[in-house]
C-alpha atoms as a PDB file:
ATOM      1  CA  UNK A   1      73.595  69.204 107.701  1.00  0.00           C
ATOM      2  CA  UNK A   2      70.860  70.925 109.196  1.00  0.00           C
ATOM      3  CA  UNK A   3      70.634  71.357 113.054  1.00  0.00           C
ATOM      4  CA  UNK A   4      67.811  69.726 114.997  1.00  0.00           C
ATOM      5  CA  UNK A   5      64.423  71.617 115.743  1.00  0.00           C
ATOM      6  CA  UNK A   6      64.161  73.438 119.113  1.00  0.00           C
ATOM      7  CA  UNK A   7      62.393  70.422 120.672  1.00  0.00           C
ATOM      8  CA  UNK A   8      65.035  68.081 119.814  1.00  0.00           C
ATOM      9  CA  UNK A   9      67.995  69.992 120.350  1.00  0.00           C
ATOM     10  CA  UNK A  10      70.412  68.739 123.251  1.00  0.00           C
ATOM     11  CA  UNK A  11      72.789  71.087 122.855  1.00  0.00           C
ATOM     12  CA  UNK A  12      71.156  74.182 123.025  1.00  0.00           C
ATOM     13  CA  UNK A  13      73.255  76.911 124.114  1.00  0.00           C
ATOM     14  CA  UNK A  14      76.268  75.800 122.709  1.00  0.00           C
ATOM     15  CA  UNK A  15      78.340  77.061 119.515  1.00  0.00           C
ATOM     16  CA  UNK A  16      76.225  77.139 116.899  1.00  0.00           C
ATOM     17  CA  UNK A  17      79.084  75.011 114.809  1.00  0.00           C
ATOM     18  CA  UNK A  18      78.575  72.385 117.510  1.00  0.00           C
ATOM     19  CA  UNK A  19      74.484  71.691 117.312  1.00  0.00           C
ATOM     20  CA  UNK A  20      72.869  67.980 116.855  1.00  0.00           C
ATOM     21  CA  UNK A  21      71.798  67.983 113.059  1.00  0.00           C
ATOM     22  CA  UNK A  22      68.356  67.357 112.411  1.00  0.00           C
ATOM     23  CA  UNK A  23      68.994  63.625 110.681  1.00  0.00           C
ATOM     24  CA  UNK A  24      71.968  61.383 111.357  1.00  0.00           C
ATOM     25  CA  UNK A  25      74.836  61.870 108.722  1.00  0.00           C
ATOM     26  CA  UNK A  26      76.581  59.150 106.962  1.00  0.00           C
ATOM     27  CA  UNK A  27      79.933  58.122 108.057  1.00  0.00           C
ATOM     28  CA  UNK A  28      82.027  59.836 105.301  1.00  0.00           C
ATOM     29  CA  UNK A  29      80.316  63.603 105.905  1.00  0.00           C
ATOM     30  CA  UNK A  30      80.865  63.031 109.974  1.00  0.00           C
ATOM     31  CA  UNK A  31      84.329  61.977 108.963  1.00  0.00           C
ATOM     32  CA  UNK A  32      84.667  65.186 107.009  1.00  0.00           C
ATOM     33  CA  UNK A  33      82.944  67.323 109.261  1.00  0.00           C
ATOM     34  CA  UNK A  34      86.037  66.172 112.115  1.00  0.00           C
ATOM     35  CA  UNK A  35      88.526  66.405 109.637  1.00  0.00           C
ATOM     36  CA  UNK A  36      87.705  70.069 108.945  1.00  0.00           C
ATOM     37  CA  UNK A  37      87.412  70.778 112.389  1.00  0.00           C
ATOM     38  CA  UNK A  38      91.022  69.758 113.356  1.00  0.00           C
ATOM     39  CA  UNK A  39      92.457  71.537 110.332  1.00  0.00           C
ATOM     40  CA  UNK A  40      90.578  74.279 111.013  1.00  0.00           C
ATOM     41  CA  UNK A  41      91.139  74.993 114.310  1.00  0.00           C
ATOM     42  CA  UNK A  42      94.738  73.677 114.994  1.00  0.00           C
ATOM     43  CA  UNK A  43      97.933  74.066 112.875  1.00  0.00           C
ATOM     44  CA  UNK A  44     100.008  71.897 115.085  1.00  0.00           C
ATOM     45  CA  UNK A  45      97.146  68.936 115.045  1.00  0.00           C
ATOM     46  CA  UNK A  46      97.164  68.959 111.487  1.00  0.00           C
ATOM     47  CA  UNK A  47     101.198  68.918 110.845  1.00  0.00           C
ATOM     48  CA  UNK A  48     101.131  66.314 113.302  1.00  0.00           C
ATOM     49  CA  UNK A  49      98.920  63.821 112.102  1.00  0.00           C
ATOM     50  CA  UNK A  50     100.908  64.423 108.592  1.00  0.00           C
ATOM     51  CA  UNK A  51     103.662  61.511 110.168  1.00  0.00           C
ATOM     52  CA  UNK A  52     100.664  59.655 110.947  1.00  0.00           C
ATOM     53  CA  UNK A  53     100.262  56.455 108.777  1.00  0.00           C
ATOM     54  CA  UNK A  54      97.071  57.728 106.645  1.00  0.00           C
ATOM     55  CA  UNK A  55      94.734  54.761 107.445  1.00  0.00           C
ATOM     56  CA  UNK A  56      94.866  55.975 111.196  1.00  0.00           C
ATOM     57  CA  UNK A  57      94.029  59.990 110.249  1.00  0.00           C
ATOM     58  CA  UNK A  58      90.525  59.827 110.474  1.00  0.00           C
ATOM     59  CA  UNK A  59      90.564  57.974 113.964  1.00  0.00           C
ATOM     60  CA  UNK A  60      93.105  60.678 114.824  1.00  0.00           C
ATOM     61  CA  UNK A  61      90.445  63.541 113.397  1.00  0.00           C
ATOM     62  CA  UNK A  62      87.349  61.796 115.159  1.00  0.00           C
ATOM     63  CA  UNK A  63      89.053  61.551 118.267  1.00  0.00           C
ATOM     64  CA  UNK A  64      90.567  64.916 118.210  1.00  0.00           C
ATOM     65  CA  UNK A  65      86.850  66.475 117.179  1.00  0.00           C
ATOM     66  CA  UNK A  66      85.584  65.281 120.343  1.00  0.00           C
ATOM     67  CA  UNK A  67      87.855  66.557 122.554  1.00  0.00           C
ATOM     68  CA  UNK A  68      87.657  70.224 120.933  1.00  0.00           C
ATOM     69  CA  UNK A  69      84.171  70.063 121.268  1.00  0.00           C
ATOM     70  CA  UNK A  70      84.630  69.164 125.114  1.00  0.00           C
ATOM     71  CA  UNK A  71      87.182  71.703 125.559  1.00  0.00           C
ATOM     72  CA  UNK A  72      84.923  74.608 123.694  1.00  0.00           C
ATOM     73  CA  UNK A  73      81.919  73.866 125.674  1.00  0.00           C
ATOM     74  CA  UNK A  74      83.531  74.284 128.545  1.00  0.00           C
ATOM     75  CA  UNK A  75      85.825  77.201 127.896  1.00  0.00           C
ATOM     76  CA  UNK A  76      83.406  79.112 125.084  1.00  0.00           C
ATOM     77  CA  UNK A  77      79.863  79.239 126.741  1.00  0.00           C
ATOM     78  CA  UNK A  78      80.469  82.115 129.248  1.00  0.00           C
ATOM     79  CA  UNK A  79      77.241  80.859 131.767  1.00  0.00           C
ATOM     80  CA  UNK A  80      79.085  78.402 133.343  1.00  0.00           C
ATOM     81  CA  UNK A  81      75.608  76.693 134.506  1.00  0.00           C
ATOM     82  CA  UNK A  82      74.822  76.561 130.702  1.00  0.00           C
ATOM     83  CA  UNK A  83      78.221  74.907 129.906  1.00  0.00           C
ATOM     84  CA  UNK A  84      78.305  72.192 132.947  1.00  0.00           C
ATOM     85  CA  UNK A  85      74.565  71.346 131.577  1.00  0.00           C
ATOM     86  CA  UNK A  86      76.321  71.173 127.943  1.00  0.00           C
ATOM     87  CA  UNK A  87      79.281  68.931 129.398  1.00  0.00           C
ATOM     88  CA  UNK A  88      76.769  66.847 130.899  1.00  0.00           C
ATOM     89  CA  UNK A  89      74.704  66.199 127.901  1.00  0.00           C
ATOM     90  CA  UNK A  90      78.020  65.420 126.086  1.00  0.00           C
ATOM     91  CA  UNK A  91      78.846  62.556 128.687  1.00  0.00           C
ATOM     92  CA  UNK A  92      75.515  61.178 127.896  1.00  0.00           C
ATOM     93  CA  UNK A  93      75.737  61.338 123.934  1.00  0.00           C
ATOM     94  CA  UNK A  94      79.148  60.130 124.801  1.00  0.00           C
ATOM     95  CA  UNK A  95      77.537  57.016 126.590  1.00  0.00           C
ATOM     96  CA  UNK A  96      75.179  56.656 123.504  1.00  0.00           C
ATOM     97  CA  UNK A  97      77.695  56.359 121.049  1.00  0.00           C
ATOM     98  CA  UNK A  98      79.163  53.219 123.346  1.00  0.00           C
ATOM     99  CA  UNK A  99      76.005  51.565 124.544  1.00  0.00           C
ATOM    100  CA  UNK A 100      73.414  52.322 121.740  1.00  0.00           C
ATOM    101  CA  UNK A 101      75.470  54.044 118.574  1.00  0.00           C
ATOM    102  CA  UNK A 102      72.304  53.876 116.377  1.00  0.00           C
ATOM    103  CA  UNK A 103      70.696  56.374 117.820  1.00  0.00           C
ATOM    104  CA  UNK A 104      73.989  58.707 117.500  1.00  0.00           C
ATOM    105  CA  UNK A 105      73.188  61.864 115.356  1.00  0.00           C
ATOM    106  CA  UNK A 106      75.963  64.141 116.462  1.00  0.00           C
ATOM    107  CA  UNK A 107      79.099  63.782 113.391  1.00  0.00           C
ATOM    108  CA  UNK A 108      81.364  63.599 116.457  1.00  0.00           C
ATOM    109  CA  UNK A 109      80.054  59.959 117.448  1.00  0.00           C
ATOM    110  CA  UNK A 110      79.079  59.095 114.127  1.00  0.00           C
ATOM    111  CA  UNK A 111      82.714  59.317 112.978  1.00  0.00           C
ATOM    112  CA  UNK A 112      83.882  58.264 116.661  1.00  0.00           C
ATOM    113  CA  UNK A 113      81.716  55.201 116.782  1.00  0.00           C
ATOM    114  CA  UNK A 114      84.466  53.251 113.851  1.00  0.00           C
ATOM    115  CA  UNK A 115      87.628  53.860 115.883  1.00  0.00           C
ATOM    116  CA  UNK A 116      86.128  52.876 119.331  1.00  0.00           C
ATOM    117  CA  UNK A 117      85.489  49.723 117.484  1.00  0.00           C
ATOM    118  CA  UNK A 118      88.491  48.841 115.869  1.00  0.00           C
ATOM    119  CA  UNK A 119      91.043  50.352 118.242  1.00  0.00           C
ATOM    120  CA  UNK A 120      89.331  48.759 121.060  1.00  0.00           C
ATOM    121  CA  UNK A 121      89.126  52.334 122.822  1.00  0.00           C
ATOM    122  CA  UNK A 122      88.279  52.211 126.368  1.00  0.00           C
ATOM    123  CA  UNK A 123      85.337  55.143 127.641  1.00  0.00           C
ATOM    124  CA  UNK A 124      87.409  56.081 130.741  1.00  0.00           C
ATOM    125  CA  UNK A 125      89.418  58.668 128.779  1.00  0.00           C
ATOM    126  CA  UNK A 126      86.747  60.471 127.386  1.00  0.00           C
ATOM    127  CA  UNK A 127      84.804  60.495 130.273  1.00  0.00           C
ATOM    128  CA  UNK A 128      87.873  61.983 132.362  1.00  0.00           C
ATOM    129  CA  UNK A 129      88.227  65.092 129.953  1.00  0.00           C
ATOM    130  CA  UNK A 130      85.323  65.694 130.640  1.00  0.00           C
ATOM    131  CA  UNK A 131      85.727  65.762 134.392  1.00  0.00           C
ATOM    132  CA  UNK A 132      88.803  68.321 133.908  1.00  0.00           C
ATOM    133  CA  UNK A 133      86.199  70.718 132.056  1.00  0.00           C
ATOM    134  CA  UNK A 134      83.269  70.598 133.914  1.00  0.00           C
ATOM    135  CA  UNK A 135      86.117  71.216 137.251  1.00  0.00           C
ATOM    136  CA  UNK A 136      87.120  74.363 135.136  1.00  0.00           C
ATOM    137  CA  UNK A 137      83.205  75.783 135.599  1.00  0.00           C
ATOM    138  CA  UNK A 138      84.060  75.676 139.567  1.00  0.00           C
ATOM    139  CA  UNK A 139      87.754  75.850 140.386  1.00  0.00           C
ATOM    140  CA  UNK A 140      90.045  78.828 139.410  1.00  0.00           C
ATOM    141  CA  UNK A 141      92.622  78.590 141.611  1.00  0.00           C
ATOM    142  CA  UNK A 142      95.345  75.303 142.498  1.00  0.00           C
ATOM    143  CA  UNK A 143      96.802  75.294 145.684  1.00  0.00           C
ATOM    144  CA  UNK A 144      99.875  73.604 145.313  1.00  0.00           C
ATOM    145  CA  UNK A 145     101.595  71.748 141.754  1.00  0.00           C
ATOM    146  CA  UNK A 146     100.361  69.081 142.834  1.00  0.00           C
ATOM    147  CA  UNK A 147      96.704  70.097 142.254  1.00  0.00           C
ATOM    148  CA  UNK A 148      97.150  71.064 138.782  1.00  0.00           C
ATOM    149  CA  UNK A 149      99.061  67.895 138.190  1.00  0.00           C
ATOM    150  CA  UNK A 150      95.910  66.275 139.607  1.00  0.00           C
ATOM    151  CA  UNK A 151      94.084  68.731 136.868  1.00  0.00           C
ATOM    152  CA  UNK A 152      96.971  67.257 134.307  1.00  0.00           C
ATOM    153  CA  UNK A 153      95.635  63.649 134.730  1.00  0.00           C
ATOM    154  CA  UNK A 154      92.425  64.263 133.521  1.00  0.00           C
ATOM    155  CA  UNK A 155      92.543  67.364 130.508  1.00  0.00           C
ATOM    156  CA  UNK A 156      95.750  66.076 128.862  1.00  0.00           C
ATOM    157  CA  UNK A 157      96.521  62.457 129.958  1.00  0.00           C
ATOM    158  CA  UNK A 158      93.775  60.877 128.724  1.00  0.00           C
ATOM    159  CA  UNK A 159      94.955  62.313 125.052  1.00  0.00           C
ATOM    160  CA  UNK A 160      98.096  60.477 124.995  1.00  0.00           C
ATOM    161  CA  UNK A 161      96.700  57.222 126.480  1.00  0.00           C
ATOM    162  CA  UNK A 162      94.014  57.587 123.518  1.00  0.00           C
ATOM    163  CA  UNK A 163      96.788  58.458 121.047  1.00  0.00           C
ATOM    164  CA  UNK A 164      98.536  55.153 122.354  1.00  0.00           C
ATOM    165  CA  UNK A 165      95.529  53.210 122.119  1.00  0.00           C
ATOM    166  CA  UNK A 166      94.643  54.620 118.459  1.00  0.00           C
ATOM    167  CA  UNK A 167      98.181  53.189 117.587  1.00  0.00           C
ATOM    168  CA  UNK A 168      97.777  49.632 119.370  1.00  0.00           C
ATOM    169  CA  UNK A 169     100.103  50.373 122.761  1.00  0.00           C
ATOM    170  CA  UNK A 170      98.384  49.152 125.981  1.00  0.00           C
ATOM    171  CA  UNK A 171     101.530  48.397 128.028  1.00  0.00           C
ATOM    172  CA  UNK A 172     100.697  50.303 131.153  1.00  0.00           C
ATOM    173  CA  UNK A 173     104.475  51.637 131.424  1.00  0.00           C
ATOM    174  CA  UNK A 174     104.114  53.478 128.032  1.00  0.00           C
ATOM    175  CA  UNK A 175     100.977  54.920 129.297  1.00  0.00           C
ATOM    176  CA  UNK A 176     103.044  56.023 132.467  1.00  0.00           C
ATOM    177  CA  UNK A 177     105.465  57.531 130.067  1.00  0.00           C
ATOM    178  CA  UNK A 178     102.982  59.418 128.114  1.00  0.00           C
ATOM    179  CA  UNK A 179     101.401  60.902 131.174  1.00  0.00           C
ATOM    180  CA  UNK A 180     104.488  62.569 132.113  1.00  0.00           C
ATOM    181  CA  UNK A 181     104.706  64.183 128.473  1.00  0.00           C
ATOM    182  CA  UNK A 182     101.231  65.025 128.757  1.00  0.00           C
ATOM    183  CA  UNK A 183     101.482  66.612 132.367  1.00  0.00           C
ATOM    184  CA  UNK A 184     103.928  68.526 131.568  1.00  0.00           C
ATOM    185  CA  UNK A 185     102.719  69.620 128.084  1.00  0.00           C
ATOM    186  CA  UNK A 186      99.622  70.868 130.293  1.00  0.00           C
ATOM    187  CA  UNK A 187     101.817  73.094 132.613  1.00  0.00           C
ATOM    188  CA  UNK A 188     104.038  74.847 129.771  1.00  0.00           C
ATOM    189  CA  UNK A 189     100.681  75.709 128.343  1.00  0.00           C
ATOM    190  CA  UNK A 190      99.832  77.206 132.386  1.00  0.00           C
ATOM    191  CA  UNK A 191     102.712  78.810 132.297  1.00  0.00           C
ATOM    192  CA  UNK A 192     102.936  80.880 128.680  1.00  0.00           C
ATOM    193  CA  UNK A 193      98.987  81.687 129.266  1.00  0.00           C
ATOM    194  CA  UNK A 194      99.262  83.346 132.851  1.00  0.00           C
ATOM    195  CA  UNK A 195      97.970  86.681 131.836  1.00  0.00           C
ATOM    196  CA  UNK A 196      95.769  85.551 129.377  1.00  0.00           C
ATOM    197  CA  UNK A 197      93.998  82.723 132.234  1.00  0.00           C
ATOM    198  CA  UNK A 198      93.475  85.807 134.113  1.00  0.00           C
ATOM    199  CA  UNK A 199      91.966  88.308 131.897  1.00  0.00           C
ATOM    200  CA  UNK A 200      89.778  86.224 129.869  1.00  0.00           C
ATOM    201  CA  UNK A 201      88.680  83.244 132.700  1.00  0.00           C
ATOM    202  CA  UNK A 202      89.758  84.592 135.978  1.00  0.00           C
ATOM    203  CA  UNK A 203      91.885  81.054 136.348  1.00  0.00           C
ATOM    204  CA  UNK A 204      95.114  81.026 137.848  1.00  0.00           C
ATOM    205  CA  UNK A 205      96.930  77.410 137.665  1.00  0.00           C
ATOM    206  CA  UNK A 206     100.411  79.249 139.124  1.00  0.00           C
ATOM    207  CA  UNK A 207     100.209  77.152 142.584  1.00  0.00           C
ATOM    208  CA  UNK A 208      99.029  78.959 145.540  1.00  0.00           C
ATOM    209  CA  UNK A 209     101.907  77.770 147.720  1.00  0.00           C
ATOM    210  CA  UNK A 210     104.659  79.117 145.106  1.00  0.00           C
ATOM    211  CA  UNK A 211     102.910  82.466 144.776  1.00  0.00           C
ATOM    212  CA  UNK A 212     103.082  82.636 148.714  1.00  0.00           C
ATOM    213  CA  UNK A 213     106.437  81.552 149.031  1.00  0.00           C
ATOM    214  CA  UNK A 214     107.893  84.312 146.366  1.00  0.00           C
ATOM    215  CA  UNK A 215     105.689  87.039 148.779  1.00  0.00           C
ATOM    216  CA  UNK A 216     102.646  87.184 145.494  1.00  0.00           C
ATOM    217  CA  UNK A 217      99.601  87.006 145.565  1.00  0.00           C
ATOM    218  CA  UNK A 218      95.864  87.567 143.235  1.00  0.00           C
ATOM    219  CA  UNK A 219      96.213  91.178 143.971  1.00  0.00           C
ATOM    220  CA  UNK A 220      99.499  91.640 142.426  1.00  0.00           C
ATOM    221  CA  UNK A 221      98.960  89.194 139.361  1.00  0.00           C
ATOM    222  CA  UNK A 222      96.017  91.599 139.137  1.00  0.00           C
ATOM    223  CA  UNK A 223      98.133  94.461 138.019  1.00  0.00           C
ATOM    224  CA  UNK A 224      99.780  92.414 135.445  1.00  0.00           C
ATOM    225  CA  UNK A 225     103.127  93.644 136.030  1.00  0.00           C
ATOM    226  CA  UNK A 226     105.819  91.180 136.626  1.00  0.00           C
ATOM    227  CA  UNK A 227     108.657  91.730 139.319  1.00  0.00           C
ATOM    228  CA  UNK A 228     112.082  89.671 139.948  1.00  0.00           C
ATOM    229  CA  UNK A 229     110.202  87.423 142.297  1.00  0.00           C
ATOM    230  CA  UNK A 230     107.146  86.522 139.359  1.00  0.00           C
ATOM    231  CA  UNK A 231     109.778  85.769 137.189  1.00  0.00           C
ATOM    232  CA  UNK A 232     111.985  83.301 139.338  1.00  0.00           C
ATOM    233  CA  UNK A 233     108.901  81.439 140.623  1.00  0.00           C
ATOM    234  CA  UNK A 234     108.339  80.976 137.031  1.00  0.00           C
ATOM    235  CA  UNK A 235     111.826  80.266 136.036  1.00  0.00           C
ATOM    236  CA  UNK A 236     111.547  77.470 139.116  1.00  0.00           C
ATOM    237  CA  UNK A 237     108.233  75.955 137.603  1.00  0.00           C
ATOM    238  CA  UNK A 238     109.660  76.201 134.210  1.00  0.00           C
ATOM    239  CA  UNK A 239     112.898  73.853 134.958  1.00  0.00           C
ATOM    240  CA  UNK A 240     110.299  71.248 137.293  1.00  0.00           C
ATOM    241  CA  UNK A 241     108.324  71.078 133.910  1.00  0.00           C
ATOM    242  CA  UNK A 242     110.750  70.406 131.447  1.00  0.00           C
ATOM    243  CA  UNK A 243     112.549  67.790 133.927  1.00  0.00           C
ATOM    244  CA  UNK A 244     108.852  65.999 133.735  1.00  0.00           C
ATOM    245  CA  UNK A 245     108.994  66.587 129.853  1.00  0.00           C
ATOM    246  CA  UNK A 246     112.415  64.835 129.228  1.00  0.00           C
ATOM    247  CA  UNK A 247     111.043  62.062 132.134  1.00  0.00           C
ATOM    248  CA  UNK A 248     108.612  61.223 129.739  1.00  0.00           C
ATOM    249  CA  UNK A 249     110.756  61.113 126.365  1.00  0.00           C
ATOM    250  CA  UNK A 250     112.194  58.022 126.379  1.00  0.00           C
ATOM    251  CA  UNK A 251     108.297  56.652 125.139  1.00  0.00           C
ATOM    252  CA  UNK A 252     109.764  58.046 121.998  1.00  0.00           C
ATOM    253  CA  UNK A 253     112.128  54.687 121.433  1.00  0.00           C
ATOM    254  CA  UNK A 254     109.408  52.481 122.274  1.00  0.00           C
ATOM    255  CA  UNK A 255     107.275  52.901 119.573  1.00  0.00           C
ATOM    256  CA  UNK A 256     107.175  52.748 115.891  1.00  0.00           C
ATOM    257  CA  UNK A 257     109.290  54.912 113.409  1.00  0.00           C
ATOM    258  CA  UNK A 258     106.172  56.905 112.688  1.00  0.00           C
ATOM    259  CA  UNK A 259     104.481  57.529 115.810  1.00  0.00           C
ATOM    260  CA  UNK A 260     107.852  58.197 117.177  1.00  0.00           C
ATOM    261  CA  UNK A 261     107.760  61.435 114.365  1.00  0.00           C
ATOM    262  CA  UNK A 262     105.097  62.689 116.146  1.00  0.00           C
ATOM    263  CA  UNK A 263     105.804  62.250 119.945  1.00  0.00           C
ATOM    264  CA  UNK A 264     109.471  63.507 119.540  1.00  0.00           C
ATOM    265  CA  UNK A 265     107.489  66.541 117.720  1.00  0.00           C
ATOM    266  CA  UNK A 266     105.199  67.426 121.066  1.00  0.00           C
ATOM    267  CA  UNK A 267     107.955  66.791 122.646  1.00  0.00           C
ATOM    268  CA  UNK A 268     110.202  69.483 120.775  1.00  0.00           C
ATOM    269  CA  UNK A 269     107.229  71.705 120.944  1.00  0.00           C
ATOM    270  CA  UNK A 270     107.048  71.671 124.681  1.00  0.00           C
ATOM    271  CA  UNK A 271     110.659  72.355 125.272  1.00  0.00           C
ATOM    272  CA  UNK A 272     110.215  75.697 122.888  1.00  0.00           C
ATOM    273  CA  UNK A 273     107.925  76.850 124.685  1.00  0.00           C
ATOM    274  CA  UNK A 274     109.918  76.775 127.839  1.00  0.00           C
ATOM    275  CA  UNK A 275     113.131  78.111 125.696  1.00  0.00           C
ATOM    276  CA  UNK A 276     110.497  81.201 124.783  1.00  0.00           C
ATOM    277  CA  UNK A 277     109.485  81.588 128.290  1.00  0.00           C
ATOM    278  CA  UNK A 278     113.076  81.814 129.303  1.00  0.00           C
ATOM    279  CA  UNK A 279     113.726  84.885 126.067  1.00  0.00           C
ATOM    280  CA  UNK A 280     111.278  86.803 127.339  1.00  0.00           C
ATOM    281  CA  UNK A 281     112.817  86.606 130.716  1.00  0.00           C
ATOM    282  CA  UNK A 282     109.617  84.518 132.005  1.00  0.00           C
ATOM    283  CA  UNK A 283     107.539  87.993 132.214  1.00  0.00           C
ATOM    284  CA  UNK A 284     104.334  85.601 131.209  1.00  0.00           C
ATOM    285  CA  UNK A 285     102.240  88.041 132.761  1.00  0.00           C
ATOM    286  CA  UNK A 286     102.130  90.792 130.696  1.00  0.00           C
ATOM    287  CA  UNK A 287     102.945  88.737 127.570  1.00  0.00           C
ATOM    288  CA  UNK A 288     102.073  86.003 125.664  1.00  0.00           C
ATOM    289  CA  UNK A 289     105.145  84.154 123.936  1.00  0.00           C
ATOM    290  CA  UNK A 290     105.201  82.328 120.744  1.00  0.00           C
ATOM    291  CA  UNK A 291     107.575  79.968 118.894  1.00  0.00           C
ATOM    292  CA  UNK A 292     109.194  82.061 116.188  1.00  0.00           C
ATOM    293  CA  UNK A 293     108.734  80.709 112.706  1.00  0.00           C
ATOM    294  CA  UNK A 294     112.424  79.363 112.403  1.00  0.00           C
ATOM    295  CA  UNK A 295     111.938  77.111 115.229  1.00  0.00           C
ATOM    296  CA  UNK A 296     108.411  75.617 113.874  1.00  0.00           C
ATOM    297  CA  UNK A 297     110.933  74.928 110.590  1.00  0.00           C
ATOM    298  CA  UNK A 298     113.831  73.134 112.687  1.00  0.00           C
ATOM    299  CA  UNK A 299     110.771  71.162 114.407  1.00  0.00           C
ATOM    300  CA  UNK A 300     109.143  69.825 111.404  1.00  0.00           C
ATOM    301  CA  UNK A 301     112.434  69.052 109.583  1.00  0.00           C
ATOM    302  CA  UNK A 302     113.381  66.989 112.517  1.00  0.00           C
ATOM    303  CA  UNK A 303     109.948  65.172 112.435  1.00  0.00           C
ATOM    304  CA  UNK A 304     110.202  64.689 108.428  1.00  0.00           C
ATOM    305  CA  UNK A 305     114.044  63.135 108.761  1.00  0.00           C
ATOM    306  CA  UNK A 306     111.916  60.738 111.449  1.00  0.00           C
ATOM    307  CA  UNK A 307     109.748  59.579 109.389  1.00  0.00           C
ATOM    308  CA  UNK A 308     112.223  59.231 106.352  1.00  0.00           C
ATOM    309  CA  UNK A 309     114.112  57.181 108.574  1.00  0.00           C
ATOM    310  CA  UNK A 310     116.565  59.367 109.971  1.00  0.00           C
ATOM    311  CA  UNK A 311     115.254  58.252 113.751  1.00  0.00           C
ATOM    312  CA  UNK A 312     116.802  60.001 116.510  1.00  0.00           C
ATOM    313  CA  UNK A 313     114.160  58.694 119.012  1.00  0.00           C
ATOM    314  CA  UNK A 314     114.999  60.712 121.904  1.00  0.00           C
ATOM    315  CA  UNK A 315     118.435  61.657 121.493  1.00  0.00           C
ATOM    316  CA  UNK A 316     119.505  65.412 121.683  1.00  0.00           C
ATOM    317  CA  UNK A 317     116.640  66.177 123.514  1.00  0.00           C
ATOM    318  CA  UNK A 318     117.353  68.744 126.606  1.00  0.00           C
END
């Protein structure tokens, strides 16, 4: 697909991946173009749509391609001016795709355009990731938890409500459910990326309040060298979020067999992450854990037994 001329590019600026094409591709190249993006860009998306029944993968891929693209022109476009203009034009192709989808040339909304119709997919969640990025261009620093769960409800909660809704559950309890998973997904992420927040986007989610109480502050995160009070602030933060993560697991026996593959996966996946934190001795300033290999294994067998019908649901969990 080639991109649109100068004059009719809305999206100048952004990752060159990411411009309008010139003419409006048909439904089965925008579904490939979103399909390759996921795959491309995230292992974990792509295992986990695997225990996905396969007529609901390319909702799952459109969906997913919009909120990388969200997340990239926010996070990849280093004039932040240039990427709230970007985010902006988004919401208003975004708009398009609901109110007047003909005129939708992006693959994004092309491929988007099917799901919103047949899963009945409501705009607020879209529009509220979008809100979390374009605070990212302003705010770099959370004064208390609260303020990055705050953050939480609008750059990961609106996922797992659209994850619901791609999979027919509305029930406003599940929804409550998934938030907590998503919340807390959110601030494992915070956590393991400390260093890297700092370096590469001068953000800091650690809560003001809990750097003050432990005697920290910018200056010393600044010297990215951890000390016994860094690491039992994080240690403290560490055991809130996965007491928010196992809140939220019990959405994982209210849904179908396959579905239920895939939440008890993020679910899994969240919890190593705060079992690396706690091998490296939570010194996530100076390093940058990952999930060893072995562990990815134990994960996905789990998930495969699931959808074989070996269903744990939430059992074991911890």
């Amino acid at each position: 697909m080639s991109t649109a001329t100068a004059s009719q590019q809305r999206l100048e600026g952004a990752p060159v991946e990411f411009l309008e094409p010139a003419t409006r591709p048909t439904l089965a190249e925008a579904q490939a173009w979103c399909k390759a993006l996921a795959n491309s860009h995230y292992e974990n998306f792509h295992v986990a749509t695997y225990f996905l029944p396969a007529k609901l993968r390319p909702h799952f891929h459109a969906v997913y391609a919009y909120c990388r693209v969200s997340d990239d022109l926010g996070d990849e476009v280093p004039d932040r001016a240039t990427a709230t203009r970007l985010l902006d034009t988004w919401g208003a192709m975004l708009n398009e795709c609901y109110d007047a989808p003909e005129q939708s040339r992006h693959p994004v909304f092309v491929a988007l355009r099917p799901s919103i119709v047949e899963c009945d997919l409501p705009r607020k969640p879209f529009l509220d990731l979008l809100c979390a990025f374009q605070a990212d261009q302003v705010k770099t620093r959370f004064a208390t938890l609260q303020e990055d769960n705050d953050y939480s409800r609008d750059s990961a909660n609106p996922v797992g409500s659209l994850v619901l809704y791609l999979c027919g559950y509305r029930d406003p309890a599940m929804h409550a459910l998934s938030d907590k998973t998503c919340t807390a997904l959110q601030l494992a992420n915070f956590w393991q990326d400390v260093g890297e927040d700092l370096r590469e986007r001068d953000r800091v989610y650690l809560p003001q309040d809990r750097l003050a109480k432990h005697g920290l502050d910018d200056d010393f995160l600044k010297r990215g060298v951890e000390n016994d009070a860094y690491c039992a602030m994080v240690r403290e933060l560490c055991a809130e979020t996965r007491a928010m993560l196992l809140e939220g697991a019990p959405l994982i026996d209210q849904v179908d067999r396959e579905l239920a593959a895939t939440l008890r996966l993020f679910t899994q996946g969240g919890l190593a992450i705060l079992d690396a934190i706690a091998a490296i001795d939570y010194n996530t300033l100076s390093r940058r854990i990952e999930v060893s290999k072995s562990a990815k294994m134990k994960l996905l067998a789990g998930a495969a037994l699931s959808k074989l019908g070996v269903h744990r649901g939430s059992r074991g969990l911890r």
